[in-house]
C-alpha atoms as a PDB file:
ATOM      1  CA  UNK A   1       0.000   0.000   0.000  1.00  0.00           C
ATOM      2  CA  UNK A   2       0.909   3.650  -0.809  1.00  0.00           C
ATOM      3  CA  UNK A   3       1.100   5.877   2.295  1.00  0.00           C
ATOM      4  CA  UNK A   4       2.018   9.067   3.236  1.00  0.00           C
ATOM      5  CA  UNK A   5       3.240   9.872   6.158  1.00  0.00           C
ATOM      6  CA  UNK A   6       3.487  13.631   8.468  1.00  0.00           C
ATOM      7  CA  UNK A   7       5.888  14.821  10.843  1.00  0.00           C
ATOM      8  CA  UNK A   8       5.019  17.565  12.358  1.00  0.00           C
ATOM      9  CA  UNK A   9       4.860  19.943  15.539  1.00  0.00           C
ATOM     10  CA  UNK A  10       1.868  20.717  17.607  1.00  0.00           C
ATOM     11  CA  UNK A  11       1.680  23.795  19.391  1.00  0.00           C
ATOM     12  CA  UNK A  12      -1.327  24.805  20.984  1.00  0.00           C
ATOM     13  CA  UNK A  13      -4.248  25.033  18.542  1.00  0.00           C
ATOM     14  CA  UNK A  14      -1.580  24.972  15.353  1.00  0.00           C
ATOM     15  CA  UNK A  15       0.204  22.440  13.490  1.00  0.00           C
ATOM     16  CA  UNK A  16       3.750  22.936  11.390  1.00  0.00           C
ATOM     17  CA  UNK A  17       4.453  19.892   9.047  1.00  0.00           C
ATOM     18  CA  UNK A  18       7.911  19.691   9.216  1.00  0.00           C
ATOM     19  CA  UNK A  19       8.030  17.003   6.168  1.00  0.00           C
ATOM     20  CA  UNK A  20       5.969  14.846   4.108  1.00  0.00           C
ATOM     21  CA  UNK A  21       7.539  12.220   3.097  1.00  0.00           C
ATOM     22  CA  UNK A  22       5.764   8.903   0.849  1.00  0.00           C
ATOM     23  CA  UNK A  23       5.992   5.505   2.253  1.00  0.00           C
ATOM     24  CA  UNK A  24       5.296   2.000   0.764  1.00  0.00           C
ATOM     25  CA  UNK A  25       4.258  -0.980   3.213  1.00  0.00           C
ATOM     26  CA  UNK A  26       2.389  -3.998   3.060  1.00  0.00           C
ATOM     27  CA  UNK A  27       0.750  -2.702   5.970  1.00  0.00           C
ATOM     28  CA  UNK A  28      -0.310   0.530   8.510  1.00  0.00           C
ATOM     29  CA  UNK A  29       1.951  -1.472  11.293  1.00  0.00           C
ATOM     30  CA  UNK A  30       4.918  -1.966   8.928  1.00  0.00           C
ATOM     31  CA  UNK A  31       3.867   1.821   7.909  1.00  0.00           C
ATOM     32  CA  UNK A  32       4.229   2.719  11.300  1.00  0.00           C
ATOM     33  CA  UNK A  33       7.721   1.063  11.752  1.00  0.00           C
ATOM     34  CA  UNK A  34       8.839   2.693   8.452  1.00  0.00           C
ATOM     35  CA  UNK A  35       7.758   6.169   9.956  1.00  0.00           C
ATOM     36  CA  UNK A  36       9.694   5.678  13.295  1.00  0.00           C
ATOM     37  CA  UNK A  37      13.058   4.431  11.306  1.00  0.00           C
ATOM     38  CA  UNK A  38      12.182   7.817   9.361  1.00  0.00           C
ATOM     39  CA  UNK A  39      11.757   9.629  12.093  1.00  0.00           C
ATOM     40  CA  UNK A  40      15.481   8.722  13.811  1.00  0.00           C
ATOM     41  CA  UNK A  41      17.207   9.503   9.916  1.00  0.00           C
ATOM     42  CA  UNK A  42      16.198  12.605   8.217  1.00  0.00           C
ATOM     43  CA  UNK A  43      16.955  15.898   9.096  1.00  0.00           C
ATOM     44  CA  UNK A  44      14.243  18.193   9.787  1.00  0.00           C
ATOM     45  CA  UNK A  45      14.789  21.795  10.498  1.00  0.00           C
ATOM     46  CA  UNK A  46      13.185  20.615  13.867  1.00  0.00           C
ATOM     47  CA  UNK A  47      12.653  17.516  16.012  1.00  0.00           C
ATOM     48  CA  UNK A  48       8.792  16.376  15.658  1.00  0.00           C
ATOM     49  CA  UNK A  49       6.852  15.472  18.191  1.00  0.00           C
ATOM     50  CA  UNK A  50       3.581  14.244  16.409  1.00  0.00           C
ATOM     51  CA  UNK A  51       3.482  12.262  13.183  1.00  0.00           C
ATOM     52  CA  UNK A  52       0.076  11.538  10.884  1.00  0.00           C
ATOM     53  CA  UNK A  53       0.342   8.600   8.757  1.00  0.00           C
ATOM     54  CA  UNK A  54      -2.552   8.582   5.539  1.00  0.00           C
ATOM     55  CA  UNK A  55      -3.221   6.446   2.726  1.00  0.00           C
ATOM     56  CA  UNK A  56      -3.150   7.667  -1.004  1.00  0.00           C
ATOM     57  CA  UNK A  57      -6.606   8.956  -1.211  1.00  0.00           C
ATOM     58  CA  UNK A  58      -5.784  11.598   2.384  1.00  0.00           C
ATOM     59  CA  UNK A  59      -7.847   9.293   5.128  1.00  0.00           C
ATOM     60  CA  UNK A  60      -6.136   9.742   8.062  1.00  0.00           C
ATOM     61  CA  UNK A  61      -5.340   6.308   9.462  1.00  0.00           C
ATOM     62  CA  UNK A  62      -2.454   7.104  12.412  1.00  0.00           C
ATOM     63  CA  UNK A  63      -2.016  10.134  14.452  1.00  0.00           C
ATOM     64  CA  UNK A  64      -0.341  10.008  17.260  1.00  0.00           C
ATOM     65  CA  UNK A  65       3.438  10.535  19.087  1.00  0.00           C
ATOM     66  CA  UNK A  66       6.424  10.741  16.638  1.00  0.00           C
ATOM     67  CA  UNK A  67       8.042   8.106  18.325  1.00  0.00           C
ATOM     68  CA  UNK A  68       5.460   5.914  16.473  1.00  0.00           C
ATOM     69  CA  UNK A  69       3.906   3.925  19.748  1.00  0.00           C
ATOM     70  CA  UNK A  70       1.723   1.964  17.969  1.00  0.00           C
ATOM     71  CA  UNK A  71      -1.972   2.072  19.466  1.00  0.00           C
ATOM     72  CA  UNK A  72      -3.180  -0.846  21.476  1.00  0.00           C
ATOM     73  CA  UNK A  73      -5.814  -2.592  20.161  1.00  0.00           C
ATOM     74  CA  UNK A  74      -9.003  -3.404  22.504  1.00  0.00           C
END
C-alpha cells in the first residue's frame, strides 16, 4: 500500500508539518515502523513530536506521538 506519512509539531491550537515524506508498506503497522526508522534519519529543520500517517486517497489512518507507539488494540 501507498502511504504518506506527516511529521510535524503541535503547538497549541496549530500544526507545522515539518516534512511529508511517501511511504510504501504492506501494511499501517509496517507503515508505522517505516515512519519511526524515518523519524530517527532525516533531518528536519526541527525535532517532531507528532506524526500523521494517511493512505493515497488523504484518510487519516495514524495520528499520534512521533516516536510511532503503535496504538493498542481493545
Amino acid at each position: 500500500m501507498n502511504f504518506v506519512v506527516e511529521f510535524y509539531r503541535s503547538r497549541a491550537a496549530t500544526k507545522a508539518i515539518l516534512d511529508r515524506v511517501p511511504l510504501e508498506a504492506p501494511n499501517l503497522r509496517a507503515a508505522l515502523h517505516g515512519a519511526t526508522a524515518l523519524f530517527h534519519t532525516l533531518a528536519m529543520p526541527q525535532t517532531p513530536d507528532r506524526l500523521r500517517i494517511s493512505d493515497e486517497n488523504g484518510s487519516e489512518l495514524y495520528a499520534g506521538p512521533a516516536d510511532g507507539t503503535y496504538p493498542k488494540a481493545g
